[in-house]
N, C-alpha and C. Protein backbone atom coordinates (compact mmCIF):
# COMPACT_ATOMS: atom_id res chain seq x y z
N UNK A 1 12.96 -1.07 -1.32
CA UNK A 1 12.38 0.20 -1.66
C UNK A 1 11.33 0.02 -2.75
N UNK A 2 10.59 0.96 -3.04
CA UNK A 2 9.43 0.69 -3.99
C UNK A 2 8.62 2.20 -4.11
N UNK A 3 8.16 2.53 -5.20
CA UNK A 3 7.67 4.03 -5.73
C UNK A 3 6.30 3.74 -5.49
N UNK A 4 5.85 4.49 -5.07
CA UNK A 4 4.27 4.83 -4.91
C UNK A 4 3.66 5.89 -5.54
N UNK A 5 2.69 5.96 -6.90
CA UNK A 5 1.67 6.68 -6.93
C UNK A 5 0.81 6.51 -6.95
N UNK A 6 0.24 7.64 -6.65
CA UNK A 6 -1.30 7.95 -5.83
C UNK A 6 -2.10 8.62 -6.43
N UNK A 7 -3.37 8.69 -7.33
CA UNK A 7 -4.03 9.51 -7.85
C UNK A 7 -5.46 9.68 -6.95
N UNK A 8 -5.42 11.04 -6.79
CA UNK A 8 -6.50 11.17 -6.01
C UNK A 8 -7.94 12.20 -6.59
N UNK A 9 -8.67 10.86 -6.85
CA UNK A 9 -9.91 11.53 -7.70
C UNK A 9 -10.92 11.36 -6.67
N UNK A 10 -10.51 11.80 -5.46
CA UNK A 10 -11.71 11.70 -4.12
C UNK A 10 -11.80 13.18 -4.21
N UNK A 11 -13.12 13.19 -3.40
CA UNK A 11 -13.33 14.66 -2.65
C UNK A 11 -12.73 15.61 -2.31
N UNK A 12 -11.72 15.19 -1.27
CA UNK A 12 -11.23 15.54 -0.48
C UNK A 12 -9.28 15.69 -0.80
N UNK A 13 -8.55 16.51 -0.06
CA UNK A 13 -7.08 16.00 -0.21
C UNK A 13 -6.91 15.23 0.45
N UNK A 14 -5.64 14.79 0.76
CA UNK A 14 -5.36 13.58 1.30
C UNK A 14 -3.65 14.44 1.69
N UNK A 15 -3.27 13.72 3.46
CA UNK A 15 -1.53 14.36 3.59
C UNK A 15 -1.13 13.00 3.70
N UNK A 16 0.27 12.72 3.29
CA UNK A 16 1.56 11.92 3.53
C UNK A 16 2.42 12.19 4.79
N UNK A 17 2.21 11.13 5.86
CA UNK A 17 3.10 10.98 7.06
C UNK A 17 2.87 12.14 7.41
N UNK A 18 1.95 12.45 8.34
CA UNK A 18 1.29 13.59 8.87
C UNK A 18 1.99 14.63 8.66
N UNK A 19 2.02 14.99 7.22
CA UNK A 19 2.88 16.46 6.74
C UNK A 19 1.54 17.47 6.67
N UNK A 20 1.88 18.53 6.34
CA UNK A 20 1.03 19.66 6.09
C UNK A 20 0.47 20.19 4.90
N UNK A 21 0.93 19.42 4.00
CA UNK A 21 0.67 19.61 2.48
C UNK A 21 -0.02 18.97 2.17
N UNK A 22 -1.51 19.25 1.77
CA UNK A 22 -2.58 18.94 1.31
C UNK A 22 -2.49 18.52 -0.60
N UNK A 23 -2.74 17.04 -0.42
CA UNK A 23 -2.58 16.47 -1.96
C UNK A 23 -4.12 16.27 -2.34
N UNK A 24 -4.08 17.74 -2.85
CA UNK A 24 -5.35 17.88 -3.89
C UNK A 24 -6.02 17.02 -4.78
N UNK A 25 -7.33 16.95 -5.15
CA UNK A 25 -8.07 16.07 -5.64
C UNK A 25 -7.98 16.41 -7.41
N UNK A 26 -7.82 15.35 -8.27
CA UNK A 26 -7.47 15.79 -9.76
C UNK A 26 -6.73 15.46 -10.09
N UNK A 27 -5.28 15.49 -9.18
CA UNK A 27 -3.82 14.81 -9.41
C UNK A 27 -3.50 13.52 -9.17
N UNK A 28 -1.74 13.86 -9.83
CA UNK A 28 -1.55 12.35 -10.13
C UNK A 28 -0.22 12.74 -9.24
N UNK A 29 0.46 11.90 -7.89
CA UNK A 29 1.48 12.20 -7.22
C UNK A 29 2.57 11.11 -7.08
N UNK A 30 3.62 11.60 -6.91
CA UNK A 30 4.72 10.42 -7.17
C UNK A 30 5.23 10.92 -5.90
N UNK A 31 5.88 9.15 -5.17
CA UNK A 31 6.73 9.18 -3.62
C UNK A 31 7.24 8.27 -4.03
N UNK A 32 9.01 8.44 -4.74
CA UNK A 32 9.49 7.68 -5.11
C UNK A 32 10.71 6.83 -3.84
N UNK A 33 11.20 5.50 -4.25
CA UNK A 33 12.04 5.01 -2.72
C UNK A 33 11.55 4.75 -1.78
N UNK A 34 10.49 4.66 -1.50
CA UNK A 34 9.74 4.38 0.23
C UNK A 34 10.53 3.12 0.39
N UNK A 35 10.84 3.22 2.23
CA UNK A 35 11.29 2.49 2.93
C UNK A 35 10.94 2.34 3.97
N UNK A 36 10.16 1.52 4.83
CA UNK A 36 9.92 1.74 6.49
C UNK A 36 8.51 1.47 6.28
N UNK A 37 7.97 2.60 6.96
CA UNK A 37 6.62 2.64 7.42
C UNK A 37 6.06 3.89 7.12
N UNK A 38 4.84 3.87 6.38
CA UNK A 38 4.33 5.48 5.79
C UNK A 38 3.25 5.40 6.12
N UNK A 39 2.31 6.41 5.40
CA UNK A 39 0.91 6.55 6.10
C UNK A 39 0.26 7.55 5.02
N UNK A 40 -0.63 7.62 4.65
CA UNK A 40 -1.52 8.15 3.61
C UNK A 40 -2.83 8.30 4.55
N UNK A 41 -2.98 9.92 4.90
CA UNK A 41 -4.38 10.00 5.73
C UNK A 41 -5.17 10.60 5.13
N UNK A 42 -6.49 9.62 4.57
CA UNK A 42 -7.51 10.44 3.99
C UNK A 42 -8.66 10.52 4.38
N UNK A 43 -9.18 11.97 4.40
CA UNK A 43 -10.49 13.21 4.91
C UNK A 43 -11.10 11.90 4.64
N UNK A 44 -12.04 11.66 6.06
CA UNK A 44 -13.19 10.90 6.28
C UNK A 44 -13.16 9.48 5.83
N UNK A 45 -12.05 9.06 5.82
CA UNK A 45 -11.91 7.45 5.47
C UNK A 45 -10.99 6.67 6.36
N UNK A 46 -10.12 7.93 6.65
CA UNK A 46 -9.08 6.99 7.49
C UNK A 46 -7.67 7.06 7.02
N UNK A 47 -6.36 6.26 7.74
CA UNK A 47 -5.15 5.88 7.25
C UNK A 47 -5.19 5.04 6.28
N UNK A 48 -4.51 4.54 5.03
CA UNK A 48 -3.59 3.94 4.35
C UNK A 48 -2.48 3.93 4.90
N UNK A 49 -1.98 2.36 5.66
CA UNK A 49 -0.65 2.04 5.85
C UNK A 49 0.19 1.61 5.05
N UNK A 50 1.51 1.85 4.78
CA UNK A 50 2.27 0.87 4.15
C UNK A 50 3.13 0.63 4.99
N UNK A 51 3.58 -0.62 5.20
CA UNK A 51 4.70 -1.22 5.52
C UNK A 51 5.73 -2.35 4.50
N UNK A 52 6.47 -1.85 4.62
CA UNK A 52 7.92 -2.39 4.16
C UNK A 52 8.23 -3.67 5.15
N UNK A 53 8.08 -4.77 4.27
CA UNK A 53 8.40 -5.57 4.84
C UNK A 53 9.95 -6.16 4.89
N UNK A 54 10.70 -5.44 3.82
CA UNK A 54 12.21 -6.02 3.19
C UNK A 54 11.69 -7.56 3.39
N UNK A 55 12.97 -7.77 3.23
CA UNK A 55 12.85 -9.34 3.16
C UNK A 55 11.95 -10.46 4.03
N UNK A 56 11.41 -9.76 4.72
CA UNK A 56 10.55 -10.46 5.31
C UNK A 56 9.13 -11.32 4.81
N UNK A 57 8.79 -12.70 4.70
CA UNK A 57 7.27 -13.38 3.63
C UNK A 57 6.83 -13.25 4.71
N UNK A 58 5.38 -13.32 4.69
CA UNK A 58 4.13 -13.79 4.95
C UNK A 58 4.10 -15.52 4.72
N UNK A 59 4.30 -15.96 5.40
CA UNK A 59 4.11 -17.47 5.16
C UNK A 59 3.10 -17.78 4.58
N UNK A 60 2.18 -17.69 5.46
CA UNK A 60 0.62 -18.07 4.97
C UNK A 60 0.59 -18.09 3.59
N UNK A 61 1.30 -17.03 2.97
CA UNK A 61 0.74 -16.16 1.62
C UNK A 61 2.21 -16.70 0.50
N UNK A 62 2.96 -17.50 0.82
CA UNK A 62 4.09 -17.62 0.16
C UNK A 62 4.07 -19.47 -0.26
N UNK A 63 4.01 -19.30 -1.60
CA UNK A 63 4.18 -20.58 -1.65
C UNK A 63 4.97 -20.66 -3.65
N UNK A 64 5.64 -21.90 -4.00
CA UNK A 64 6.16 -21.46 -5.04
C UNK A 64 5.02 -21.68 -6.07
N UNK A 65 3.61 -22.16 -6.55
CA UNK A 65 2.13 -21.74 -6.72
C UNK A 65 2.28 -20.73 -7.48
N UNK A 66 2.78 -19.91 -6.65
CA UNK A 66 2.22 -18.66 -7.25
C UNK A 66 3.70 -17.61 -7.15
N UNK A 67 4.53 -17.75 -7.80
CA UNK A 67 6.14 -17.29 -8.27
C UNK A 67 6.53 -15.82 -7.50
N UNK A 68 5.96 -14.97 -7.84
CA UNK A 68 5.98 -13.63 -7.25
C UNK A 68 5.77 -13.68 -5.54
N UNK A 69 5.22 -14.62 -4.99
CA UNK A 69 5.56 -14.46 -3.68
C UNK A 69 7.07 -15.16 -3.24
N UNK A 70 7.59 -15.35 -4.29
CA UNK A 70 8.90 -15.65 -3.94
C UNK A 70 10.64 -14.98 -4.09
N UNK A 71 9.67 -13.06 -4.76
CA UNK A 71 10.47 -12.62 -4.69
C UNK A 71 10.98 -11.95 -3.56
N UNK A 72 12.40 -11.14 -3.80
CA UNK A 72 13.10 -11.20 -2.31
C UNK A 72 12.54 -10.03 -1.22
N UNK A 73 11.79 -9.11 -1.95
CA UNK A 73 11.22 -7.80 -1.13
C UNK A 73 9.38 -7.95 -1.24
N UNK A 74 9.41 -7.27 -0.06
CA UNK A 74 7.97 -6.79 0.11
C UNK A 74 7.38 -6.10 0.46
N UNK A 75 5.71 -5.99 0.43
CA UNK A 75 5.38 -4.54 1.82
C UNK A 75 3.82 -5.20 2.29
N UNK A 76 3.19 -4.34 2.77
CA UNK A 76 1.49 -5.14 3.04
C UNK A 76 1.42 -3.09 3.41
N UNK A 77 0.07 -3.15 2.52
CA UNK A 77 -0.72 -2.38 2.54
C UNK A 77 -2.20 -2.56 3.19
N UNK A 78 -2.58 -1.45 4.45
CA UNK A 78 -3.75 -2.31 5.71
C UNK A 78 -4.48 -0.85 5.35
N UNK A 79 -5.78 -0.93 5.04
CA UNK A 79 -6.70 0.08 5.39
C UNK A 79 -8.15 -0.47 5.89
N UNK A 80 -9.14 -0.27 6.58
CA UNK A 80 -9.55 -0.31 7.01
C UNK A 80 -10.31 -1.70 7.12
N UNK A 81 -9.27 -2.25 7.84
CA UNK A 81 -9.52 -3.90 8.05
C UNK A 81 -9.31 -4.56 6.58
N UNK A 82 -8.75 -4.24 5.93
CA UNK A 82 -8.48 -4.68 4.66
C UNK A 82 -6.87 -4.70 4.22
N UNK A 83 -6.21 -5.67 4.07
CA UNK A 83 -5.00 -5.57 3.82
C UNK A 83 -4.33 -6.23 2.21
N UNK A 84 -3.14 -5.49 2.18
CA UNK A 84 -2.87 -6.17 0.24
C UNK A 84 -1.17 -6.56 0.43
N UNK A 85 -0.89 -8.04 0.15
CA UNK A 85 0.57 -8.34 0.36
C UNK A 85 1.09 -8.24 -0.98
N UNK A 86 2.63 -7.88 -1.13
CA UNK A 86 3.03 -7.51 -2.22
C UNK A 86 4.01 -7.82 -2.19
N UNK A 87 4.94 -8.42 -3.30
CA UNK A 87 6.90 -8.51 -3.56
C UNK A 87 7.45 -8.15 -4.68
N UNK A 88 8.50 -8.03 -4.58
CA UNK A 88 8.81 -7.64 -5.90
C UNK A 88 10.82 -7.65 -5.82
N UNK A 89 11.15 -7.40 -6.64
CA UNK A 89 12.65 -7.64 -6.81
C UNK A 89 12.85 -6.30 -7.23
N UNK A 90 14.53 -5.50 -7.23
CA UNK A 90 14.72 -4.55 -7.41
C UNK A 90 14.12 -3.52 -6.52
N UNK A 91 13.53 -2.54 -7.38
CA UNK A 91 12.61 -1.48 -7.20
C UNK A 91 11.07 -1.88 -7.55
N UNK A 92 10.14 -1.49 -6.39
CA UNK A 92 8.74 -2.40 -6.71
C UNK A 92 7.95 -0.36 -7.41
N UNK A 93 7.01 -1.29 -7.78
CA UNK A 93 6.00 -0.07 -8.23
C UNK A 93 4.41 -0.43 -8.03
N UNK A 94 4.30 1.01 -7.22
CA UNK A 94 2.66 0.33 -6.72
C UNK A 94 2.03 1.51 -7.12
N UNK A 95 0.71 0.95 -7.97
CA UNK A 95 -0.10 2.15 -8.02
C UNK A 95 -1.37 2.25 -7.28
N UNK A 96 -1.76 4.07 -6.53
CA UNK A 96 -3.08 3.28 -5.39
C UNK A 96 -3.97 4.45 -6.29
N UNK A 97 -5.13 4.40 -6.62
CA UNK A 97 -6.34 5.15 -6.63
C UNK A 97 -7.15 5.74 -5.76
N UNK A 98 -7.36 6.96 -5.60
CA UNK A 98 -8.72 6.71 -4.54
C UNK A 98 -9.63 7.68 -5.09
N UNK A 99 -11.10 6.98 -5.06
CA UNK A 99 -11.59 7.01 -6.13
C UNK A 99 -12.97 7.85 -5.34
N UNK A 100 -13.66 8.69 -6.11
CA UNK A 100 -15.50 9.69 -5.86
C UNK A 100 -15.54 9.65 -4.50
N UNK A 101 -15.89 7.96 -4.06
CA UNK A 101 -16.15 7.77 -2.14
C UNK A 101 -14.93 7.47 -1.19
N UNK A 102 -13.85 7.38 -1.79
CA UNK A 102 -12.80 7.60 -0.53
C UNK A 102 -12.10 5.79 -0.89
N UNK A 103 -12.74 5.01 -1.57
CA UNK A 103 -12.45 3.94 -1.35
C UNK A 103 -11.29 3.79 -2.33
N UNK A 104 -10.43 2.95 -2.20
CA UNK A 104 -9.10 3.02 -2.72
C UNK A 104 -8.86 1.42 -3.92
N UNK A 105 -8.11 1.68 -5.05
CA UNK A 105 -7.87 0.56 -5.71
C UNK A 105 -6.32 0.60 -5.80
N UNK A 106 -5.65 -0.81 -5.39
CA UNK A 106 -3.99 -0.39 -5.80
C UNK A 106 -3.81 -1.57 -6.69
N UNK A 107 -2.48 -1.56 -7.11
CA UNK A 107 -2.02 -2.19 -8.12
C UNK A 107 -0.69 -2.55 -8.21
N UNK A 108 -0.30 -3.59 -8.41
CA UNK A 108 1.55 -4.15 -7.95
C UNK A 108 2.00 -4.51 -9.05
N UNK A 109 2.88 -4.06 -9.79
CA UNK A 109 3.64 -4.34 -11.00
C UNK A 109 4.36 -5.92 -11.15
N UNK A 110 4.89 -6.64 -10.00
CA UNK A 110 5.61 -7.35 -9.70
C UNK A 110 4.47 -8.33 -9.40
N UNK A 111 3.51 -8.00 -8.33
CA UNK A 111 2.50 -9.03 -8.36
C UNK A 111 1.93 -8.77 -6.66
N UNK A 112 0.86 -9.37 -6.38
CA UNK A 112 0.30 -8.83 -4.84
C UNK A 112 -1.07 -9.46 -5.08
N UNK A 113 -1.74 -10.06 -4.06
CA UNK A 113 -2.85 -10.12 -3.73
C UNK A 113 -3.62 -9.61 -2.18
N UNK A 114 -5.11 -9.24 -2.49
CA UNK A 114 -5.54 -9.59 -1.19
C UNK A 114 -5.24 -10.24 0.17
N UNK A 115 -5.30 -10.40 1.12
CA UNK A 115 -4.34 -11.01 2.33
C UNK A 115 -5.78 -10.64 3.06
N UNK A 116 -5.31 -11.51 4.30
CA UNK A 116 -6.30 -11.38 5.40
C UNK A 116 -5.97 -11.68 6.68
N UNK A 117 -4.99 -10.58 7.37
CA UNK A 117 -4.31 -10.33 8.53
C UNK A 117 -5.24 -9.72 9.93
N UNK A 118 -4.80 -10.54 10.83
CA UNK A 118 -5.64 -10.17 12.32
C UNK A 118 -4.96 -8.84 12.80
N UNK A 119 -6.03 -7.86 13.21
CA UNK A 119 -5.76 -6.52 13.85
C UNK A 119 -5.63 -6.70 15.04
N UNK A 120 -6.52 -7.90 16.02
CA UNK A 120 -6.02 -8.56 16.84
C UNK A 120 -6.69 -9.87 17.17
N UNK A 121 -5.80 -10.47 18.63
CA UNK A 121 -5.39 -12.23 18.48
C UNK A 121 -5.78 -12.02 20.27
N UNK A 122 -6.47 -12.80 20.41
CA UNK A 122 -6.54 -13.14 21.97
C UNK A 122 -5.78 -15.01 22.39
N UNK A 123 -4.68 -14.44 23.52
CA UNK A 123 -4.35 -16.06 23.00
C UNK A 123 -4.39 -16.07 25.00
């Protein structure tokens, strides 16, 4: 599990898991516990995915190098051809921005980098 906030200093609102409640621009929002698979859809930019990876690494991206990919939880965050791998132990805490043009900055308490995952594979 892992808490997500979201401050949204875009244009536009933005809904959570195609709900109906419009998250106004100015605020600061808390979705605490996420588990699974969520979705952050924002006016004229697109989805923010998260996925929960639980225990599941990224190989590619796991090595003991770099310590925090060796903790026991995770998630990968994918927006528009752009993806962010993340772990953390306990309860993780991620913070995402989205900022004047729609474009988004997040942030992993535990630790996360950039990643660079295929949308698709012709084999």
């Amino acid at each position: 599990m892992f808490n997500l906030t979201v401050t949204n200093n875009g244009p536009f609102s933005f809904f959570f898991d195609g709900g109906n409640r419009p998250f106004t621009p100015g605020q600061t929002y808390q979705f605490p516990q996420l588990a699974g698979l969520h979705i952050i859809q924002t006016s004229g930019m697109g989805d923010v995915l998260f996925v929960d990876l639980g225990e599941k690494k990224l190989d590619p991206y796991t090595t003991p190098k770099i310590p925090w990919t060796l903790k026991p939880l995770g998630g990968v965050i994918r927006y528009r051809g752009l993806d962010a791998y993340f772990r953390y132990q306990g309860v993780g805490n991620v913070t995402m921005v989205i900022d004047l043009v729609g474009s988004i900055s997040v942030h992993f308490d535990q630790g996360g980098m950039m990643v660079n995952l295929d949308d698709m594979t012709v084999k």
